[in-house]
Protein backbone atom coordinates (compact mmCIF):
# COMPACT_ATOMS: atom_id res chain seq x y z
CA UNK A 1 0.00 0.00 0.00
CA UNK A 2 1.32 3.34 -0.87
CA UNK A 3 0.19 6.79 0.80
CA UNK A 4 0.22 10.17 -1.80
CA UNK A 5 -0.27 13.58 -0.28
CA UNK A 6 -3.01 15.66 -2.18
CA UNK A 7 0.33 17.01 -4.05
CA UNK A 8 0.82 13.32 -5.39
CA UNK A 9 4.36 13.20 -3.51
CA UNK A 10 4.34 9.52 -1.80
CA UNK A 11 4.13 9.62 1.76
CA UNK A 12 5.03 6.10 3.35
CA UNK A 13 4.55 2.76 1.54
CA UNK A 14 4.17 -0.90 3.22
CA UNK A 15 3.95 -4.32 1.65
CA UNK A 16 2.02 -6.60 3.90
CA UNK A 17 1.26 -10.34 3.22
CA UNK A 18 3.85 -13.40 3.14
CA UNK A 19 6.45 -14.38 1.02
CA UNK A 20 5.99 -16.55 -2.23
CA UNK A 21 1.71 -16.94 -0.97
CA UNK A 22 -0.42 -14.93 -3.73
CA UNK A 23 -2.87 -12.18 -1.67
CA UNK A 24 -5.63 -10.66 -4.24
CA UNK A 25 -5.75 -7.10 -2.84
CA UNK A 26 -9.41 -6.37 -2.67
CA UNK A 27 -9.63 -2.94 -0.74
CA UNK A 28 -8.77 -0.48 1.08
CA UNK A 29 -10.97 1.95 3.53
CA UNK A 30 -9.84 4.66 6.15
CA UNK A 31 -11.01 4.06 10.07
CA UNK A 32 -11.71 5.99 13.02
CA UNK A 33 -9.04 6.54 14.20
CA UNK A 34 -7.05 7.55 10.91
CA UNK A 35 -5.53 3.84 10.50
CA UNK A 36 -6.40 1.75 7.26
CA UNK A 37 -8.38 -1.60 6.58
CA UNK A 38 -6.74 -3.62 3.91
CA UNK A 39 -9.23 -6.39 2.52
CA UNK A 40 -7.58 -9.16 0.51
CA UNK A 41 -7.77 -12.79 -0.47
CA UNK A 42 -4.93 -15.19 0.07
CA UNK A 43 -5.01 -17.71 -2.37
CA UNK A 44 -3.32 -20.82 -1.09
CA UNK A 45 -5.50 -23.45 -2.74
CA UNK A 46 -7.25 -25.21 -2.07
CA UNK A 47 -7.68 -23.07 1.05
CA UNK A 48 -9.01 -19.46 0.19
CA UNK A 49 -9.20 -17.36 3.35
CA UNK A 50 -10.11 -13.61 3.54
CA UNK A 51 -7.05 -11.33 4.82
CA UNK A 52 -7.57 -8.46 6.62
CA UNK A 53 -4.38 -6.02 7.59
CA UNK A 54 -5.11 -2.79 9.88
CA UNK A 55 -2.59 -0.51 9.87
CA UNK A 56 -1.87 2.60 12.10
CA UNK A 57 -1.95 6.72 10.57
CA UNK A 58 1.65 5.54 9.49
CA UNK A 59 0.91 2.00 7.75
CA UNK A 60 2.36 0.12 10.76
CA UNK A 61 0.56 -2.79 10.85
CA UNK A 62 -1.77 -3.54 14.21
CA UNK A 63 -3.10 -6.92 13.45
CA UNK A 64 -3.50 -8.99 10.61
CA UNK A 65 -7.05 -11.25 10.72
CA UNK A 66 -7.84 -14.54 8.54
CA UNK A 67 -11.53 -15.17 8.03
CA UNK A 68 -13.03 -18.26 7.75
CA UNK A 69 -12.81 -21.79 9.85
CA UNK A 70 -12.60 -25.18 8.40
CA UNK A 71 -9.89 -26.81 5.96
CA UNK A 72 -10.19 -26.97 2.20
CA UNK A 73 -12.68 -26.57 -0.32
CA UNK A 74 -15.15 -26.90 3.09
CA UNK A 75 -14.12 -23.06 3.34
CA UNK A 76 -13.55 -20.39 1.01
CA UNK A 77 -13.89 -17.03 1.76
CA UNK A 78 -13.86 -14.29 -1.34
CA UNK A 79 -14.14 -10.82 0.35
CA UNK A 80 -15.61 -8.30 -1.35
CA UNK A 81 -16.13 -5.10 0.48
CA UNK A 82 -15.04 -3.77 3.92
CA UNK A 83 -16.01 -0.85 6.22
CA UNK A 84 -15.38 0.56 9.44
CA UNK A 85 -18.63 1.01 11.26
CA UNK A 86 -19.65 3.82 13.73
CA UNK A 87 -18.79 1.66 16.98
CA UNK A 88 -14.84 1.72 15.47
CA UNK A 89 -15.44 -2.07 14.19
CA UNK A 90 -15.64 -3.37 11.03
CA UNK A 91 -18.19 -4.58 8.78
CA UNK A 92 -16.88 -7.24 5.91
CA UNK A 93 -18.88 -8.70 2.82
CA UNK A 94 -18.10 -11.39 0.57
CA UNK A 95 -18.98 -14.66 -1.30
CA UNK A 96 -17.92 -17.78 1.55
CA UNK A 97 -18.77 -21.03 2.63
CA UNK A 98 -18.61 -25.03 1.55
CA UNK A 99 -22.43 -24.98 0.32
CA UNK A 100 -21.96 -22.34 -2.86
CA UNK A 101 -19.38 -20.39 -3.72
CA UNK A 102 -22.28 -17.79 -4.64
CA UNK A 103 -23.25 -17.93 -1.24
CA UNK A 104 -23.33 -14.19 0.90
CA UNK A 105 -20.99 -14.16 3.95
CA UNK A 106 -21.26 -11.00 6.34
CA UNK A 107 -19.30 -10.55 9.06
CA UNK A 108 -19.04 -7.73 11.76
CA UNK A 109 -15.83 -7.72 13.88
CA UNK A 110 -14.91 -4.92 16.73
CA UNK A 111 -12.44 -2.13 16.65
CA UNK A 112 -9.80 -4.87 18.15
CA UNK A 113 -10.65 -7.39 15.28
CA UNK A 114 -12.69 -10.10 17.42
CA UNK A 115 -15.67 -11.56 15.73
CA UNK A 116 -19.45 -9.92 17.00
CA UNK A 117 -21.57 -12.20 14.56
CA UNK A 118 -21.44 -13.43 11.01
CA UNK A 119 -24.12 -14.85 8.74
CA UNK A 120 -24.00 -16.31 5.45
CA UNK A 121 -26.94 -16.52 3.14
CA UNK A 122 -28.14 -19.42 1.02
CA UNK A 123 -28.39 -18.82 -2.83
CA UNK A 124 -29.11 -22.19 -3.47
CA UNK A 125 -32.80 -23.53 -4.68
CA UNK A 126 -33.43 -23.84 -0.97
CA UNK A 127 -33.69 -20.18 -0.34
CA UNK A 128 -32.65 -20.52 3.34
CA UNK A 129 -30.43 -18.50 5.86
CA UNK A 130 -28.02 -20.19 8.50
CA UNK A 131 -25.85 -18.31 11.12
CA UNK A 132 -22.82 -20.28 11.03
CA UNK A 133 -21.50 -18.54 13.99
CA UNK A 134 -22.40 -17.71 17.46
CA UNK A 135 -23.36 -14.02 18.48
């Protein structure tokens, strides 16, 4: 991730991930407290997992958070979207789970990157919705 000033002169810049491991950078959003959310995938087949980096004002990374439980194909997680929400947590959106990969996953996490609830929704002809986790 690289920070411009509004005069387009770079600022700081960070690589985060891990060496020789392919992470699909997906997005990146400011929060509360001036730090950055960086949504990506880590593609480590057949093992998908959702990556999410915050940094600090300065691009220091805080904590780095893998969504998803399970092993294998039984879960994929494909992040689309992340936010910070109004409490300082975080609100994350993406295609997940061993039933479809078409299926919604939505997860809401707190300022210090523990889980509050998730819930993915069916999209398959059974039209249902399961909470997956607790909360």
């Amino acid at each position: 991730m690289v920070l411009f000033k509004p005069t387009h002169s770079q600022t700081w810049e960070r690589i985060y991930g891990v060496p020789n491991v392919v992470d699909g950078f997906r997005l990146v959003n400011s929060t509360y407290d001036e730090g950055y959310l960086v949504l990506s995938a880590r593609y480590y087949y057949p093992d998908t997992r959702g990556i999410i980096v915050k940094s600090d004002i300065n691009g220091n990374m805080l904590y780095e958070i893998k969504l998803g439980t399970g092993t294998g194909l039984s879960q994929s997680n494909y992040p689309s979207y992340i936010e910070s929400t109004s409490d300082g947590g975080m609100i994350i959106c993406g295609s997940h789970d061993n039933f479809s990969p078409n299926d919604i996953g939505i997860t809401k996490l707190d300022a210090c990157g523990n889980l509050e609830w998730c819930k993915t929704f069916r999209t398959d002809t059974h039209n249902s919705c399961t909470q997956p986790c607790k909360g």
